[in-house]
PDB file of N, CA and C in Angstrom:
ATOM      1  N   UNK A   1      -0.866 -24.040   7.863  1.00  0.00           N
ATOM      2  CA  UNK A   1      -0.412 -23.372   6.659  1.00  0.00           C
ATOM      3  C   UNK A   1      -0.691 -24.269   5.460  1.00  0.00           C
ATOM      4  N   UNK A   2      -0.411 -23.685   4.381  1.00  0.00           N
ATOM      5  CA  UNK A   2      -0.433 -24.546   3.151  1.00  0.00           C
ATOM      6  C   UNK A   2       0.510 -25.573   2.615  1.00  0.00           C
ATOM      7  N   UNK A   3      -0.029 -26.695   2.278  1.00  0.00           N
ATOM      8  CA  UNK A   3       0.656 -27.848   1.650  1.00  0.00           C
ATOM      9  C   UNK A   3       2.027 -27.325   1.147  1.00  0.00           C
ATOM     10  N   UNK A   4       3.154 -27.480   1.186  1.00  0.00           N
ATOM     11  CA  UNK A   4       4.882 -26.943   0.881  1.00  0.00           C
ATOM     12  C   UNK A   4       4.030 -26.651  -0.933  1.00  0.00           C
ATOM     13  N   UNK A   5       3.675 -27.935  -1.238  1.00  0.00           N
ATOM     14  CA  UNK A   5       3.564 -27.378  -2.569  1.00  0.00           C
ATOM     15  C   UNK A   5       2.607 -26.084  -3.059  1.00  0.00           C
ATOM     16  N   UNK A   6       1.860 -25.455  -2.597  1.00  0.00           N
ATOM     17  CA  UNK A   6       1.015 -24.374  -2.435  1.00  0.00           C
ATOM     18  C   UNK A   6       1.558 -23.282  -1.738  1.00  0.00           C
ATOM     19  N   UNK A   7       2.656 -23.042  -1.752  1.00  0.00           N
ATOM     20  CA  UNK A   7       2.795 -22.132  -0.508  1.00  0.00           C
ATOM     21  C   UNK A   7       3.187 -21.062  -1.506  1.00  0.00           C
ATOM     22  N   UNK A   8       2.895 -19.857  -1.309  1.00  0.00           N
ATOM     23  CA  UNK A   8       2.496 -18.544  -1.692  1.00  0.00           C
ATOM     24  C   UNK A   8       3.630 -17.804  -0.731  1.00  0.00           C
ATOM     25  N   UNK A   9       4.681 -17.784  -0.670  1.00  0.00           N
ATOM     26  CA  UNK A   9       5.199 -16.550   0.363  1.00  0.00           C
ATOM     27  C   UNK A   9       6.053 -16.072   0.325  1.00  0.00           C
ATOM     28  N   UNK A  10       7.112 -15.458   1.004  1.00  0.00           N
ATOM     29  CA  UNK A  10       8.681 -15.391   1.255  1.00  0.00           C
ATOM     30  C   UNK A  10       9.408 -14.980   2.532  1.00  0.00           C
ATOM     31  N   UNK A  11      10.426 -15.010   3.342  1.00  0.00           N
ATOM     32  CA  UNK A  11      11.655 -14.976   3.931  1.00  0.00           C
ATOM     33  C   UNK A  11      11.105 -13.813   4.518  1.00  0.00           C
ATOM     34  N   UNK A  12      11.189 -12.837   5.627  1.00  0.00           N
ATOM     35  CA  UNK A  12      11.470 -11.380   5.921  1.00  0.00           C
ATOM     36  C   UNK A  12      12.090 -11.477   7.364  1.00  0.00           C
ATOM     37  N   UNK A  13      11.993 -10.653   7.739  1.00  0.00           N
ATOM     38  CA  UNK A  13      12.540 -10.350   9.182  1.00  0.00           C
ATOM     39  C   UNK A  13      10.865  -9.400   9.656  1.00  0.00           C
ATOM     40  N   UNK A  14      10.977  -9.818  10.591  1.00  0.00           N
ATOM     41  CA  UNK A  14       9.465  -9.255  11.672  1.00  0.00           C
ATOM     42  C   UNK A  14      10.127  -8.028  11.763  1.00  0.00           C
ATOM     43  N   UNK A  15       9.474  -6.342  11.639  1.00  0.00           N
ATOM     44  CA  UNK A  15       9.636  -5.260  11.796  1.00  0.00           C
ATOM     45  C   UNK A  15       9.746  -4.719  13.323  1.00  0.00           C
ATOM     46  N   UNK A  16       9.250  -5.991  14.526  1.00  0.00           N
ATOM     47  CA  UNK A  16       9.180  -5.248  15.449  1.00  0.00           C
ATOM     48  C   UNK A  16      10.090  -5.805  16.942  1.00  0.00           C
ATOM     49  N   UNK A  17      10.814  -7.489  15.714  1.00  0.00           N
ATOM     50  CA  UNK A  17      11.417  -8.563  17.104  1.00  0.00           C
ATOM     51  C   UNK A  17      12.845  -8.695  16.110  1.00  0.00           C
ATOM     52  N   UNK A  18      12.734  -8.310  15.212  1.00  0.00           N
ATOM     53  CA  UNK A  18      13.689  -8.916  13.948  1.00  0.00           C
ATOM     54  C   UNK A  18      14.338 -10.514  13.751  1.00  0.00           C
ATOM     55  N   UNK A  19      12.919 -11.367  13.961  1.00  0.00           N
ATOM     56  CA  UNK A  19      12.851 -12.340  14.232  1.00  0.00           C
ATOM     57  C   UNK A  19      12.995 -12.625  12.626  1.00  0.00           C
ATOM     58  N   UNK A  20      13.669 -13.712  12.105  1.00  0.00           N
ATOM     59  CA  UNK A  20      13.149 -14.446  10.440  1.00  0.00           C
ATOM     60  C   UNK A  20      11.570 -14.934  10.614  1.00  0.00           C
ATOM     61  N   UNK A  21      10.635 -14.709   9.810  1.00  0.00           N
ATOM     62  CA  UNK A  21       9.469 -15.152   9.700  1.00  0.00           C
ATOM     63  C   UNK A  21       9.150 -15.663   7.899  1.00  0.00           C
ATOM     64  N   UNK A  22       7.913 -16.365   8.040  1.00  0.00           N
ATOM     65  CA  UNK A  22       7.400 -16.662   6.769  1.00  0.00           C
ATOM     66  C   UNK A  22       6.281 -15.980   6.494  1.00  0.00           C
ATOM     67  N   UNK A  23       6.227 -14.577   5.261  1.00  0.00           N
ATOM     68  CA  UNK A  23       4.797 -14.383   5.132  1.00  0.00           C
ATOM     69  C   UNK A  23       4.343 -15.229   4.251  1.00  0.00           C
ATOM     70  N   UNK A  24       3.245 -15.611   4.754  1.00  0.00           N
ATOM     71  CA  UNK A  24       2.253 -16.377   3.455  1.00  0.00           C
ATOM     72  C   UNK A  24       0.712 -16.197   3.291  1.00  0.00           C
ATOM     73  N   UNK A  25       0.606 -16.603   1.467  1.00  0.00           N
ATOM     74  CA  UNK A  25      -0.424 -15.834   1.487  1.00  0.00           C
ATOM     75  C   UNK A  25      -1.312 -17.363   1.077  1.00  0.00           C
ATOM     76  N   UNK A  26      -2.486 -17.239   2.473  1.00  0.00           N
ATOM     77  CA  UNK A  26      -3.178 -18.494   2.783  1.00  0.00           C
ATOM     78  C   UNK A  26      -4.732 -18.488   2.083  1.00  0.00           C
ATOM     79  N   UNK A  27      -4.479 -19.591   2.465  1.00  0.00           N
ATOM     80  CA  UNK A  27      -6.122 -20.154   1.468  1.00  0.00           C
ATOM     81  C   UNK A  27      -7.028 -18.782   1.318  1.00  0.00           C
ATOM     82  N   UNK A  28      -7.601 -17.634   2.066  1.00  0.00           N
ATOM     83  CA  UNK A  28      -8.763 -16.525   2.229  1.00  0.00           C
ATOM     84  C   UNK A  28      -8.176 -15.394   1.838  1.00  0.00           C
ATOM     85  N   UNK A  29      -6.963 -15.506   0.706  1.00  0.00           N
ATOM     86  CA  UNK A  29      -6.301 -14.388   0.573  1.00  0.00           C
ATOM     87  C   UNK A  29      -5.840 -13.378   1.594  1.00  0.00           C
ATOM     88  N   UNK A  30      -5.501 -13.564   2.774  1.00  0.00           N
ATOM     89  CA  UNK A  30      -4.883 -12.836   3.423  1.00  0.00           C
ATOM     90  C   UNK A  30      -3.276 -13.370   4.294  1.00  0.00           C
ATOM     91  N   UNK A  31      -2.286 -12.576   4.437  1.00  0.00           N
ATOM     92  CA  UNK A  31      -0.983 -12.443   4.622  1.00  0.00           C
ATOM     93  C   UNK A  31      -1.070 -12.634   5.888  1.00  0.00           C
ATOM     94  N   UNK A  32      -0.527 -14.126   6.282  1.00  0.00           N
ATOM     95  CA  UNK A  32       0.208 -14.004   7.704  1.00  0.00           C
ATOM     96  C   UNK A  32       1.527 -14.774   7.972  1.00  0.00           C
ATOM     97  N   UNK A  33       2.025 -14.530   9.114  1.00  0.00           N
ATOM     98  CA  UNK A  33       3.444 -14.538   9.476  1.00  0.00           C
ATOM     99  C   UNK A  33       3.679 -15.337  10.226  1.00  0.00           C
ATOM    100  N   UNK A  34       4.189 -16.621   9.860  1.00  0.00           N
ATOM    101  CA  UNK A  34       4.592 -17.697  10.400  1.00  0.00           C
ATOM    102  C   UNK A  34       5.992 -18.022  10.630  1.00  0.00           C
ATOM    103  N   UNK A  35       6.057 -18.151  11.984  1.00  0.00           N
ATOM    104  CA  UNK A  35       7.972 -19.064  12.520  1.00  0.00           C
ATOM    105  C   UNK A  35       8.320 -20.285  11.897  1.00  0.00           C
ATOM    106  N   UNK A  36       9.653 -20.174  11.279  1.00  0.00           N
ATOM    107  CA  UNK A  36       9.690 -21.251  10.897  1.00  0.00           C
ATOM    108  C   UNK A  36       9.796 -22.669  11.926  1.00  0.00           C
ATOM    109  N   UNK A  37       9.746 -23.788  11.419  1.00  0.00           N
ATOM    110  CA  UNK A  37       9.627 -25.123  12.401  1.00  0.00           C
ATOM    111  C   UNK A  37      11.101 -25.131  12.954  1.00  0.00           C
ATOM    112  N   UNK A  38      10.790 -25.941  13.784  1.00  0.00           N
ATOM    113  CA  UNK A  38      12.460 -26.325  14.657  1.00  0.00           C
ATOM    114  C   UNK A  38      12.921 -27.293  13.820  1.00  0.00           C
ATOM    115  N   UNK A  39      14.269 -27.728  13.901  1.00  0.00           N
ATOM    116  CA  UNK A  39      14.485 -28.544  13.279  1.00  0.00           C
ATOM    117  C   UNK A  39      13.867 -30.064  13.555  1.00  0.00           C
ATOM    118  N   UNK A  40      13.675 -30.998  12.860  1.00  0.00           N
ATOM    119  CA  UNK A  40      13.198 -32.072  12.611  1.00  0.00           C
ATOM    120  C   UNK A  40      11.831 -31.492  13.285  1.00  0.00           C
ATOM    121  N   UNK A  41      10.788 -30.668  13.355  1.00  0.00           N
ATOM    122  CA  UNK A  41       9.662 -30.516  13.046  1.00  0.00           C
ATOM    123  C   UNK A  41       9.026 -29.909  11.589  1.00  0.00           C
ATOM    124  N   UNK A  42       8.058 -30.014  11.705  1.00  0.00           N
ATOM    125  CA  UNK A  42       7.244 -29.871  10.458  1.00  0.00           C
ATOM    126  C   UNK A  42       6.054 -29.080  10.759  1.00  0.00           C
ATOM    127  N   UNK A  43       5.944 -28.219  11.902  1.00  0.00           N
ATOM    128  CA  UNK A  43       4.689 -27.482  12.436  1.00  0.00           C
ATOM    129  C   UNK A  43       4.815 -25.596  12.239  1.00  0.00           C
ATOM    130  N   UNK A  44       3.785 -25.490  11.504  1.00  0.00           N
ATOM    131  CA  UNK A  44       4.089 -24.090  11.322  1.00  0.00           C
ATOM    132  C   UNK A  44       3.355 -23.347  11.865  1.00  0.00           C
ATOM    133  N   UNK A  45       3.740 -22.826  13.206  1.00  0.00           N
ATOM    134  CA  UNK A  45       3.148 -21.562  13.619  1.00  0.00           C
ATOM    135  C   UNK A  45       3.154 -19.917  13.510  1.00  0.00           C
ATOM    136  N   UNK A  46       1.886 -19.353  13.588  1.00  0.00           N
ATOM    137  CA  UNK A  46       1.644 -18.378  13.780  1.00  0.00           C
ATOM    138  C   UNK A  46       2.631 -17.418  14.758  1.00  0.00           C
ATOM    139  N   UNK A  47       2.960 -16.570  13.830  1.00  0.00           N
ATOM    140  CA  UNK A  47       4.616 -15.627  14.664  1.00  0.00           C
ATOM    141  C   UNK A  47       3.393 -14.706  15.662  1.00  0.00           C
ATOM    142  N   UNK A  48       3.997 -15.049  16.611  1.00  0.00           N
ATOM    143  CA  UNK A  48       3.346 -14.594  17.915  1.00  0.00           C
ATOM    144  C   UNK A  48       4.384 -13.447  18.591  1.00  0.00           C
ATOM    145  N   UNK A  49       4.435 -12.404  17.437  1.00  0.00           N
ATOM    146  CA  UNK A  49       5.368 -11.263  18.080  1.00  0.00           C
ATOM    147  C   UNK A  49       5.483 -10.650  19.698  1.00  0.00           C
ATOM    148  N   UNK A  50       6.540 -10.904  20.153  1.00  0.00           N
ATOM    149  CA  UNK A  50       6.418 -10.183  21.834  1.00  0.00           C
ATOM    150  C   UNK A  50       6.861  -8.727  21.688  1.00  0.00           C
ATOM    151  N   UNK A  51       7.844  -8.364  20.378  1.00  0.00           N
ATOM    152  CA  UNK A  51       8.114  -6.837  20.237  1.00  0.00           C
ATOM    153  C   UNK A  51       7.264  -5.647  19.964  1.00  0.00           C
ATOM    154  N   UNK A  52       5.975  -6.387  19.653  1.00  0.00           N
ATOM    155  CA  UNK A  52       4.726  -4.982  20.143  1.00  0.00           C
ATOM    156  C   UNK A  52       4.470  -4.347  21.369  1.00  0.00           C
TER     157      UNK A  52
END
């Protein structure tokens, strides 16, 4: 994802796990949905919905 200071996004809930996610809008102009980190991590992954 993007540098904290670059970050383009906001807060939602996933429509299909009602998981909290981060959309953000990344370097190629397009919107994706990232989990936030665990605590004392700093790794932001790609929300890998299982409610589809």
């Amino acid at each position: 994802m993007n540098k904290t200071e670059e970050r383009k996004g906001y807060a939602r809930k996933c429509r299909d796990c009602t998981t909290r996610i981060w959309m953000q809008l990344c370097n190629d102009d397009n919107w994706r949905p990232f989990d936030f980190p665990s605590t004392g991590n700093n790794v932001w992954d790609l929300h890998d919905c299982s409610g589809r």
